[in-house]
N, C-alpha and C. Protein backbone atom coordinates (compact mmCIF):
# COMPACT_ATOMS: atom_id res chain seq x y z
N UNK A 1 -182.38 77.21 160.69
CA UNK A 1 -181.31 76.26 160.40
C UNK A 1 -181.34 75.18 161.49
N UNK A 2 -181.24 73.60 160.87
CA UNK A 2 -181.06 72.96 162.06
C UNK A 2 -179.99 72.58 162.87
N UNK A 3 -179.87 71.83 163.88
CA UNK A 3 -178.57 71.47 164.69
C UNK A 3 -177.73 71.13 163.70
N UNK A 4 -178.36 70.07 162.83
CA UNK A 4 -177.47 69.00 162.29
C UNK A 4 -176.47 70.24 161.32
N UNK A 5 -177.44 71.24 160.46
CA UNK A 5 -176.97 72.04 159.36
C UNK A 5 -175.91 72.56 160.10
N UNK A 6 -176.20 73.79 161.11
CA UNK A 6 -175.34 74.07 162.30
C UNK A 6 -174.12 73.63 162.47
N UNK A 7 -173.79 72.11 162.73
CA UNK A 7 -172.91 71.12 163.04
C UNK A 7 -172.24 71.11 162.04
N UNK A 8 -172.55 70.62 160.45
CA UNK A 8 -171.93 70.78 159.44
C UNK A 8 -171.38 72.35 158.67
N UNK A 9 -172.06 73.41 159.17
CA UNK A 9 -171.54 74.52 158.99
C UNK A 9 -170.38 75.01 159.47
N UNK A 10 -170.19 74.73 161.14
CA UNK A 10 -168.94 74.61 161.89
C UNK A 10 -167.96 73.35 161.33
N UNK A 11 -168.13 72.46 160.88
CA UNK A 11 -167.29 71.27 160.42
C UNK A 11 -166.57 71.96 159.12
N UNK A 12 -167.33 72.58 158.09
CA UNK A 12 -166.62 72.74 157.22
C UNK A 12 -165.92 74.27 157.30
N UNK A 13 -166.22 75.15 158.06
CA UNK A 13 -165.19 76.69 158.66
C UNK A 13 -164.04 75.90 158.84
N UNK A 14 -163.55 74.70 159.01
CA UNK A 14 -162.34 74.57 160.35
C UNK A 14 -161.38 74.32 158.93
N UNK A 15 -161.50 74.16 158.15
CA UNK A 15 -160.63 74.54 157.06
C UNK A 15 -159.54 76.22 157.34
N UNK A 16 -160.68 76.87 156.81
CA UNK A 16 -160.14 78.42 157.23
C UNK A 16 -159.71 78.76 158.33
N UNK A 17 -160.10 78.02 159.47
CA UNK A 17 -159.58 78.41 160.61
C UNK A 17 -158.59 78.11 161.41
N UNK A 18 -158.03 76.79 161.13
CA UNK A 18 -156.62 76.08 160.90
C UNK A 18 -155.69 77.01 159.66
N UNK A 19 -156.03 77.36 158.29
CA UNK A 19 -155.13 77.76 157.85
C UNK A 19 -154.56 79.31 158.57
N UNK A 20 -156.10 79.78 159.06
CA UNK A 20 -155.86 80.99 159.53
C UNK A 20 -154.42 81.20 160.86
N UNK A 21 -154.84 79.87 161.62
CA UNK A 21 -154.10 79.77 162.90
C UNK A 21 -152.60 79.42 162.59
N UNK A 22 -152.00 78.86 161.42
CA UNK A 22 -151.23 78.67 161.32
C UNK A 22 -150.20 79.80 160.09
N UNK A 23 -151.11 80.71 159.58
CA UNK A 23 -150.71 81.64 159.06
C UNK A 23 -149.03 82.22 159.45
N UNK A 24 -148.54 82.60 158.47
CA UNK A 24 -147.54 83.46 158.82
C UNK A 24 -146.09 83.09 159.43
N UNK A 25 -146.28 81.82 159.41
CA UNK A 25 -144.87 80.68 160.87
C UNK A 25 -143.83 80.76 160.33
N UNK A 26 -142.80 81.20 160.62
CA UNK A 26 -141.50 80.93 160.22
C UNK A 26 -141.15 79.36 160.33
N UNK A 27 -140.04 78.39 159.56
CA UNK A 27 -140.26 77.05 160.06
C UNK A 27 -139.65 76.77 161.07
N UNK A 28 -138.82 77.88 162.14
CA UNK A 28 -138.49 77.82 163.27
C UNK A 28 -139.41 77.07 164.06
N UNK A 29 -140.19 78.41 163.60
CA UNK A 29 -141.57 78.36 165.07
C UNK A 29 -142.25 77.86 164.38
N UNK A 30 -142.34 76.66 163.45
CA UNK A 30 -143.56 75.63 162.92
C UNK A 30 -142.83 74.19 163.99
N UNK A 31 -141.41 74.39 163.85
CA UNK A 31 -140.53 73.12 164.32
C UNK A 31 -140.57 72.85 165.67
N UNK A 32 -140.51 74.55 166.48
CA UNK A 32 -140.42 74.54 167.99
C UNK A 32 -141.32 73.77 168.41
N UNK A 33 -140.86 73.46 169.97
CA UNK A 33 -141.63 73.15 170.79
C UNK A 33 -141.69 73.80 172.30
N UNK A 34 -142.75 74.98 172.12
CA UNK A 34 -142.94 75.60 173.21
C UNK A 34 -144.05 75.38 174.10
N UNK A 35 -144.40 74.28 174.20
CA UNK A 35 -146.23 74.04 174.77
C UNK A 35 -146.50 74.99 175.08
N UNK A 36 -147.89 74.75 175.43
CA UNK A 36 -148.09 73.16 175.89
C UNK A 36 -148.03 72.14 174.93
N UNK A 37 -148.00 71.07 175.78
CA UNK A 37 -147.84 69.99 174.93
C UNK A 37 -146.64 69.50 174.53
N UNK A 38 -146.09 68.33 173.74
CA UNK A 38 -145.01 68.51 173.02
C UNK A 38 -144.60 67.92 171.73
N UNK A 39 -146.00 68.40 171.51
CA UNK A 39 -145.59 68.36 169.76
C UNK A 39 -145.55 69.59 169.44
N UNK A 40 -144.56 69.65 167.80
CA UNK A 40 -144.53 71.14 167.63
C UNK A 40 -145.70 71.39 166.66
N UNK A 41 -145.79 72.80 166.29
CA UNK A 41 -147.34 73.24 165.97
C UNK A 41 -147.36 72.05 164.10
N UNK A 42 -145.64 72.39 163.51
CA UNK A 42 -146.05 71.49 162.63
C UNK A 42 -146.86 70.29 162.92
N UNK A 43 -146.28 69.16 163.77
CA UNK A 43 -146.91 68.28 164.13
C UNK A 43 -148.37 67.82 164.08
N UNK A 44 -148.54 69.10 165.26
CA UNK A 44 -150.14 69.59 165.48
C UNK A 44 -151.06 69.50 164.34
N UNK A 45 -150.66 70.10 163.60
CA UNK A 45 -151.02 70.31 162.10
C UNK A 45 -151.08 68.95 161.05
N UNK A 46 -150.23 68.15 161.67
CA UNK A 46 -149.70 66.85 161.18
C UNK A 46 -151.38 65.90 161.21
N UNK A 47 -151.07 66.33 162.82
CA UNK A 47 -152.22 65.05 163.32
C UNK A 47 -153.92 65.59 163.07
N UNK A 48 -154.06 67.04 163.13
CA UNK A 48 -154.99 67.11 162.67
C UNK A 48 -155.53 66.91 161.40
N UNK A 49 -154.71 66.84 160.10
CA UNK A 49 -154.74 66.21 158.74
C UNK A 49 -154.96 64.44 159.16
N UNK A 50 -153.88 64.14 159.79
CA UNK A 50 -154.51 62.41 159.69
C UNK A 50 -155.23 62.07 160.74
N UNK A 51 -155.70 62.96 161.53
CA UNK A 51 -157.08 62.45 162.56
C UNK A 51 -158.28 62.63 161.84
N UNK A 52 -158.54 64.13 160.83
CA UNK A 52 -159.53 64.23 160.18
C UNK A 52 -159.64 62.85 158.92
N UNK A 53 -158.75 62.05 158.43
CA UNK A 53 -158.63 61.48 157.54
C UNK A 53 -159.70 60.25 158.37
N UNK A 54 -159.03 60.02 159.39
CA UNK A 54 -159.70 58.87 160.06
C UNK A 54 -161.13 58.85 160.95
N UNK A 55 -161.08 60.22 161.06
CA UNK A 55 -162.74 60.60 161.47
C UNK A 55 -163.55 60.75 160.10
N UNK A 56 -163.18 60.95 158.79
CA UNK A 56 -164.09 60.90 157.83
C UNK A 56 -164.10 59.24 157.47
N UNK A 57 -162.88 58.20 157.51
CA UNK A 57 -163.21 57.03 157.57
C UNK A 57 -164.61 56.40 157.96
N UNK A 58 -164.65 57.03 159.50
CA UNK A 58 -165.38 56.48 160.19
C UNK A 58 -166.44 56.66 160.16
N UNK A 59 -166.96 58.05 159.69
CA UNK A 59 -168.58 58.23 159.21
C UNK A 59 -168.88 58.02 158.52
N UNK A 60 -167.67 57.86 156.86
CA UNK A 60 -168.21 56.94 156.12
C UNK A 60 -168.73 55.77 156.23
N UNK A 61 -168.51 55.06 157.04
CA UNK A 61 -168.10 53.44 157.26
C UNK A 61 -169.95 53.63 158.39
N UNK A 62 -170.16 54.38 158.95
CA UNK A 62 -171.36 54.41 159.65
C UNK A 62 -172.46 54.96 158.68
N UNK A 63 -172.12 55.43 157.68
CA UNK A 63 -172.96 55.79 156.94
C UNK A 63 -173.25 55.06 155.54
N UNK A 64 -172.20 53.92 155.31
CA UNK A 64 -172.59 53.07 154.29
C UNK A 64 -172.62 51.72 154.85
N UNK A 65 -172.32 51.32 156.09
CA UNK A 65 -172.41 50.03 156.88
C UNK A 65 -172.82 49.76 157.75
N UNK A 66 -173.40 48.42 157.57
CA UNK A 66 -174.16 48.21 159.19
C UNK A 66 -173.25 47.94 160.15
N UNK A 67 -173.92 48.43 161.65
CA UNK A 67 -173.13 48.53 162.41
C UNK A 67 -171.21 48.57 162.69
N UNK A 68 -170.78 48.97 162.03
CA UNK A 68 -169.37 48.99 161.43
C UNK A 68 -168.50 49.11 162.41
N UNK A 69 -167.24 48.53 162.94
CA UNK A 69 -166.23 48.45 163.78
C UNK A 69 -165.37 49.62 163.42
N UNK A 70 -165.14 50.56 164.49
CA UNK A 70 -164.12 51.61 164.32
C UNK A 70 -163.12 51.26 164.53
N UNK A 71 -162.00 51.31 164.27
CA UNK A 71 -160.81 51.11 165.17
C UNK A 71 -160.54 52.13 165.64
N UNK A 72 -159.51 51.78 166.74
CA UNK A 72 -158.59 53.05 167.55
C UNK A 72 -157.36 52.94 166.86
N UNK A 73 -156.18 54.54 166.89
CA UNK A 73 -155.51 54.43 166.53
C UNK A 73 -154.26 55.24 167.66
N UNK A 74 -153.00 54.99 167.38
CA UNK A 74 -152.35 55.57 168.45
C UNK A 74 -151.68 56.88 167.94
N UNK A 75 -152.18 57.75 168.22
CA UNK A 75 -151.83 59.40 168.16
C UNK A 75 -150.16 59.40 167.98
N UNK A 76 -150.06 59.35 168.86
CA UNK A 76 -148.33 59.57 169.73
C UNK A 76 -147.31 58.69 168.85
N UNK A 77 -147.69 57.13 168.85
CA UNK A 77 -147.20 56.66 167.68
C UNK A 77 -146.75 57.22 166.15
N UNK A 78 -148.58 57.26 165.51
CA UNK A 78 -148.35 58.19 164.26
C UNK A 78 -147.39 59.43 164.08
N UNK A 79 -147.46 60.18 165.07
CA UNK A 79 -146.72 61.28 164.94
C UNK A 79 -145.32 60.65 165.25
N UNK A 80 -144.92 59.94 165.94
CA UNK A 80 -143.51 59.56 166.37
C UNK A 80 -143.04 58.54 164.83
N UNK A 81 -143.74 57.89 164.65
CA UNK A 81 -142.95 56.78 163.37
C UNK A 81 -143.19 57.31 162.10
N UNK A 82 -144.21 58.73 161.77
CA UNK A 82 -144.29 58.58 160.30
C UNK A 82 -144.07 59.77 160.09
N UNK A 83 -143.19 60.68 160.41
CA UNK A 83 -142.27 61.55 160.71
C UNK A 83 -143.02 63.21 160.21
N UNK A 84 -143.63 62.87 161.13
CA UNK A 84 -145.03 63.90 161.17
C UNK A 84 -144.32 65.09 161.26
N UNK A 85 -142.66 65.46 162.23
CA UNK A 85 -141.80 66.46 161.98
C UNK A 85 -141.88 67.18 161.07
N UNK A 86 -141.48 66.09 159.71
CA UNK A 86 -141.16 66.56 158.44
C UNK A 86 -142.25 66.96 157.32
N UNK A 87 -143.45 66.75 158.23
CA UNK A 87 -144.85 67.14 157.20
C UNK A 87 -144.90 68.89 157.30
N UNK A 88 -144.94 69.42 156.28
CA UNK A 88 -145.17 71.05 155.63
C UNK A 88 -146.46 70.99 155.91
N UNK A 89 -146.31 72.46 156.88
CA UNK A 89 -147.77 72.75 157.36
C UNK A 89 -148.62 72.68 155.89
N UNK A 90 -148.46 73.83 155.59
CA UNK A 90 -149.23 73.87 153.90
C UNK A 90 -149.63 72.96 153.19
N UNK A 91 -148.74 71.35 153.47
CA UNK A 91 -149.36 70.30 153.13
C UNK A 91 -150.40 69.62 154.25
N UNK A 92 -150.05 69.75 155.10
CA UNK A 92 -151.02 69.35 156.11
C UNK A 92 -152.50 69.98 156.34
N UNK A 93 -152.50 71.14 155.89
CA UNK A 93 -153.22 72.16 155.49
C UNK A 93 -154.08 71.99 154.73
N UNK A 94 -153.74 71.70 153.39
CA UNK A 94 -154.00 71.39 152.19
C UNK A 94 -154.92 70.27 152.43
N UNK A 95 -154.26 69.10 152.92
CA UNK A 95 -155.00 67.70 152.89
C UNK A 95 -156.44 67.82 154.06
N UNK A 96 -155.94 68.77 155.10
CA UNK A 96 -157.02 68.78 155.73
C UNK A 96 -158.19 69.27 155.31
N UNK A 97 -157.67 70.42 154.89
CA UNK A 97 -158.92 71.07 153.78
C UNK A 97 -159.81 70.44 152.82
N UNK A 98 -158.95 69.49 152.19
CA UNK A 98 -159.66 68.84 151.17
C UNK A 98 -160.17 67.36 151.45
N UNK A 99 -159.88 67.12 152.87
CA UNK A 99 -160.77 65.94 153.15
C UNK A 99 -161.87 66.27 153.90
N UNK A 100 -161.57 67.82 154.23
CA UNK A 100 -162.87 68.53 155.28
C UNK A 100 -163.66 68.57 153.83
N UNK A 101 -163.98 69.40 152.80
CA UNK A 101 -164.38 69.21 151.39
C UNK A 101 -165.24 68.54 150.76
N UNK A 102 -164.58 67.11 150.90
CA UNK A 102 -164.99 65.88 150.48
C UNK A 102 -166.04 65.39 151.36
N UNK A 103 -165.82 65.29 152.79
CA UNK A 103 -166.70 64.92 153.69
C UNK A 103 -167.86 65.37 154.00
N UNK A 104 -167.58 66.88 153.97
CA UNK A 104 -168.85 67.93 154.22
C UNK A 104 -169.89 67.88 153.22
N UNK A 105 -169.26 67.00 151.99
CA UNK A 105 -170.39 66.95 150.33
C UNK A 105 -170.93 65.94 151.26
N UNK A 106 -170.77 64.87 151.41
CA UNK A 106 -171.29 63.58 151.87
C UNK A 106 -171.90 64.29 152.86
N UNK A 107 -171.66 64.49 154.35
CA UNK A 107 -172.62 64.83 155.22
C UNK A 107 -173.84 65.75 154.45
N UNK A 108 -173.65 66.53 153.94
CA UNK A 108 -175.06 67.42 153.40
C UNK A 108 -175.63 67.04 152.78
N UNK A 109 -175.67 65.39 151.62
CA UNK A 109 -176.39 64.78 151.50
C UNK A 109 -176.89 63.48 152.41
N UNK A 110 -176.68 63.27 153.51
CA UNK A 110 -177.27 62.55 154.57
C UNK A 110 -178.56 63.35 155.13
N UNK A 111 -179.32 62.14 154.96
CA UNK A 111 -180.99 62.20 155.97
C UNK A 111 -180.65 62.29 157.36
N UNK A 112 -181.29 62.91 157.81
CA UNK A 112 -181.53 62.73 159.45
C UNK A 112 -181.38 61.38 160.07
N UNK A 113 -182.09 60.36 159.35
CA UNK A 113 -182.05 59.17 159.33
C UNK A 113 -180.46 58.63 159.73
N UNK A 114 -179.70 59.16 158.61
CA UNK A 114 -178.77 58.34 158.50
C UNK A 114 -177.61 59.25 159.97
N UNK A 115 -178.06 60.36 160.49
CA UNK A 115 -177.26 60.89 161.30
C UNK A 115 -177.17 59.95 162.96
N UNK A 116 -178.30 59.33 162.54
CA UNK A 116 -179.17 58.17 163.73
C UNK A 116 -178.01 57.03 163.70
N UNK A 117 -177.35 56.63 162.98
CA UNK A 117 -176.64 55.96 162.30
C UNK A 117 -175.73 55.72 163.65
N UNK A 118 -175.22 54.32 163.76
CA UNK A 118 -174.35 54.08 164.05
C UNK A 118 -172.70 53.04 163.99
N UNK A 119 -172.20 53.18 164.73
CA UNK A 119 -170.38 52.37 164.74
C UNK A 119 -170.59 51.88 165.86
N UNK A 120 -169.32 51.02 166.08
CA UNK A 120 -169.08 50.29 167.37
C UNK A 120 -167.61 50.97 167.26
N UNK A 121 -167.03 51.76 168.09
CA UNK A 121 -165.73 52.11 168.41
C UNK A 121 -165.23 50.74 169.74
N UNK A 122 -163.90 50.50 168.96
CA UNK A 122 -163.33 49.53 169.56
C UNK A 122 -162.83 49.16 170.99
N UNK A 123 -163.12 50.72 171.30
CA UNK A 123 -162.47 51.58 172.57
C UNK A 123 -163.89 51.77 173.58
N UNK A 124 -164.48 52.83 172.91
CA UNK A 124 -165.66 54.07 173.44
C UNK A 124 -166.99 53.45 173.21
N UNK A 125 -166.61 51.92 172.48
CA UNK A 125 -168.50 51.75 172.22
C UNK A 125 -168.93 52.26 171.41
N UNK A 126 -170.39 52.47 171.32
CA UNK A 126 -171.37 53.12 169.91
C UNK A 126 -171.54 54.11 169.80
N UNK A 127 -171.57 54.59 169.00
CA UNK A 127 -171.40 55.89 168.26
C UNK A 127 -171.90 56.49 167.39
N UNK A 128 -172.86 57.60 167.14
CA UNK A 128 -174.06 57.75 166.36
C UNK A 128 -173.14 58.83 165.24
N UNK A 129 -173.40 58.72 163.82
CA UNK A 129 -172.61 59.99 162.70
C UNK A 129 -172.83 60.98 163.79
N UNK A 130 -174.25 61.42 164.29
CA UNK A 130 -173.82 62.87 164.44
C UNK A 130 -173.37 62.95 165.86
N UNK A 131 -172.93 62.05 166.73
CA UNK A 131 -172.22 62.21 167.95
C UNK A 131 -170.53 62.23 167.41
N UNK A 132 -170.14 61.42 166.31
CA UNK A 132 -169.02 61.44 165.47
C UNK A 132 -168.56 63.20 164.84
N UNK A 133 -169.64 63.72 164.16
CA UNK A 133 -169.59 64.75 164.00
C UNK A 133 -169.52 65.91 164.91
N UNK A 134 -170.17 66.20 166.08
CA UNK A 134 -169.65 66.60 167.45
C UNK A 134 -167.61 66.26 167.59
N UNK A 135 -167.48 65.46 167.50
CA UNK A 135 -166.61 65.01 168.54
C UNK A 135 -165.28 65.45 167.60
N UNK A 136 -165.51 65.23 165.81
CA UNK A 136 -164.75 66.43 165.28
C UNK A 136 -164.60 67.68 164.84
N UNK A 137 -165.73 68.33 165.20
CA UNK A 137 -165.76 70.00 165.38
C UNK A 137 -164.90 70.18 166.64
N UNK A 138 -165.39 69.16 168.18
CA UNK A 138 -164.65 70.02 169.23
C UNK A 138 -162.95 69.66 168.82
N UNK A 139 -162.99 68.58 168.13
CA UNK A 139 -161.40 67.97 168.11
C UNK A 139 -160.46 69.27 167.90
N UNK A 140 -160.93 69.60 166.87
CA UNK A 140 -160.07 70.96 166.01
C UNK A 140 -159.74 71.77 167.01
N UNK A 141 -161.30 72.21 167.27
CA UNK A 141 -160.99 73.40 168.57
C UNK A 141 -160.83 73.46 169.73
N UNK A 142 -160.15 72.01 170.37
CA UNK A 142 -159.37 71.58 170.72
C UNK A 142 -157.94 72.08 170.93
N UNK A 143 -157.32 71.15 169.85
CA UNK A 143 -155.96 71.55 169.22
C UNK A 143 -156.05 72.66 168.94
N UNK A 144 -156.59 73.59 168.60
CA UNK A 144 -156.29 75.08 168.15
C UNK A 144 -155.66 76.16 169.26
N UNK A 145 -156.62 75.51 170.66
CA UNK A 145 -156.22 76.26 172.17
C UNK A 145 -154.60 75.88 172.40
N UNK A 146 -154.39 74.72 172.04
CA UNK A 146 -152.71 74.85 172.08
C UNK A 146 -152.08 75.26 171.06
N UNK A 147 -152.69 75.46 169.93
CA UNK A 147 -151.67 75.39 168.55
C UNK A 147 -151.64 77.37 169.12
N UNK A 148 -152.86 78.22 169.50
CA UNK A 148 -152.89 79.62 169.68
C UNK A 148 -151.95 79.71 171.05
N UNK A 149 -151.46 78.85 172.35
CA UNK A 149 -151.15 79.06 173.32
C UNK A 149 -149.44 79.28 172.57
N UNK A 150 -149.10 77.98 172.10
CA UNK A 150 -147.35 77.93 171.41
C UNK A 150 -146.99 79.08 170.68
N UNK A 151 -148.24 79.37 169.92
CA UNK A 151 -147.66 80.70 169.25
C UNK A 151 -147.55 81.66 170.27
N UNK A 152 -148.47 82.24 170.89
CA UNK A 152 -148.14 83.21 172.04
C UNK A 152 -146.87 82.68 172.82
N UNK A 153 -146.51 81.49 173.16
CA UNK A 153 -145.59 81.21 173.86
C UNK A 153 -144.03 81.88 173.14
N UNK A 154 -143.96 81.75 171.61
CA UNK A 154 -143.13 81.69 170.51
C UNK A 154 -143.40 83.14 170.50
N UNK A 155 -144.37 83.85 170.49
CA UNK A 155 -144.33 85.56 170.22
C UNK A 155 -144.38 85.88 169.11
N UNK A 156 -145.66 85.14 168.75
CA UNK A 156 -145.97 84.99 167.13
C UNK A 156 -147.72 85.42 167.29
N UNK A 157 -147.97 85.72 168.34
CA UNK A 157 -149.71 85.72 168.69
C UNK A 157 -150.42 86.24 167.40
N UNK A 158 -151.68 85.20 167.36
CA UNK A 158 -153.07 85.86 166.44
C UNK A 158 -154.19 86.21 167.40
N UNK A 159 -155.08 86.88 167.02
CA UNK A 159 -156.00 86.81 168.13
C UNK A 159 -156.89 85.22 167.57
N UNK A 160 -157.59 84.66 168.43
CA UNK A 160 -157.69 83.37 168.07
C UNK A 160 -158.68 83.48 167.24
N UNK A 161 -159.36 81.98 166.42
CA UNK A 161 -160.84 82.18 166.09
C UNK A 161 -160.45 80.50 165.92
N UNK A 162 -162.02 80.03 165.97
CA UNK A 162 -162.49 79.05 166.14
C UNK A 162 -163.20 78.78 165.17
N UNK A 163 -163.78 77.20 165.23
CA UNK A 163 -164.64 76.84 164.36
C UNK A 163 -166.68 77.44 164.77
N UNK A 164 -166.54 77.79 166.33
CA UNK A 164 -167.48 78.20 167.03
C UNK A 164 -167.17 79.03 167.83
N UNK A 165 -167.92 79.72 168.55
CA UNK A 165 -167.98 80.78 169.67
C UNK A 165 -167.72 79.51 170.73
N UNK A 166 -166.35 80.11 171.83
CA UNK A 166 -166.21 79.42 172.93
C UNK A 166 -167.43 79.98 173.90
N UNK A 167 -168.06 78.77 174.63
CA UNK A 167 -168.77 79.72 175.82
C UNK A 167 -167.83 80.16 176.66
């Protein structure tokens, strides 16, 4: 199997492994905020649905355009004005899943070629699909180390799992 397959194999687990992590929440402890951090795990859940939305933007956009302008977007904002509170995990869930779905068809028909591919991020500079693709496998599992810390904090513990083996 290669890196790239590899890469897209872990990209599309993080479906199951977000629903897994968020399994079981009362909407207490979806609402709390026990960090780290201080968004609550709904939230969490919030932003990982519209970060994945905007990281599949962006490989689209590198994968059907030349050199293509990413934008940046403001995290803290989104979650503060578009009342990311009130987003149902299960929907957040849902959408993540099915834009992980959608994306993962597209990446598995990309050439190697096109993984060569790059963006201009508005922020970070250039950016190759599969350095893009990296950067949202770790995203998830990322957020997951806090979304698993709040629950233990809340006394709700899973044992964790990831989209990969942590070293």
């Amino acid at each position: 199997m290669s890196t790239l397959e590899s890469l897209i194999d872990r990209y599309a687990r993080g479906p199951s492994v977000l629903a897994y992590a968020v399994e079981g929440l009362a909407e207490a402890h979806a609402q709390a905020r026990p960090g780290p951090g201080v968004w609550s795990i709904s939230e969490l859940a919030a932003h990982l649905a519209d970060s994945d939305m905007v990281a599949s933007d962006r490989m689209k956009r590198v994968i059907a355009e030349h050199d293509p302008i990413l934008l940046p977007y403001d995290e803290t904002a989104w979650i503060n004005r578009l009342a990311a509170h009130e987003a149902p995990i299960a929907d957040s869930v849902a959408i993540f899943a099915a834009n992980r779905r959608w994306t993962e068809r597209i990446l598995r028909n990309c050439s190697e070629a096109d993984f060569a591919r790059a963006g201009r991020h508005a922020e970070q500079g250039r950016i190759t699909l599969a350095e893009l693709l990296v950067v949202y496998v770790n995203h998830l599992d990322h957020h997951l180390r806090y979304l698993y810390t709040k629950r233990a904090n809340l006394g709700t513990s899973l044992q964790p799992r990831y989209s990969y083996p942590i070293a």
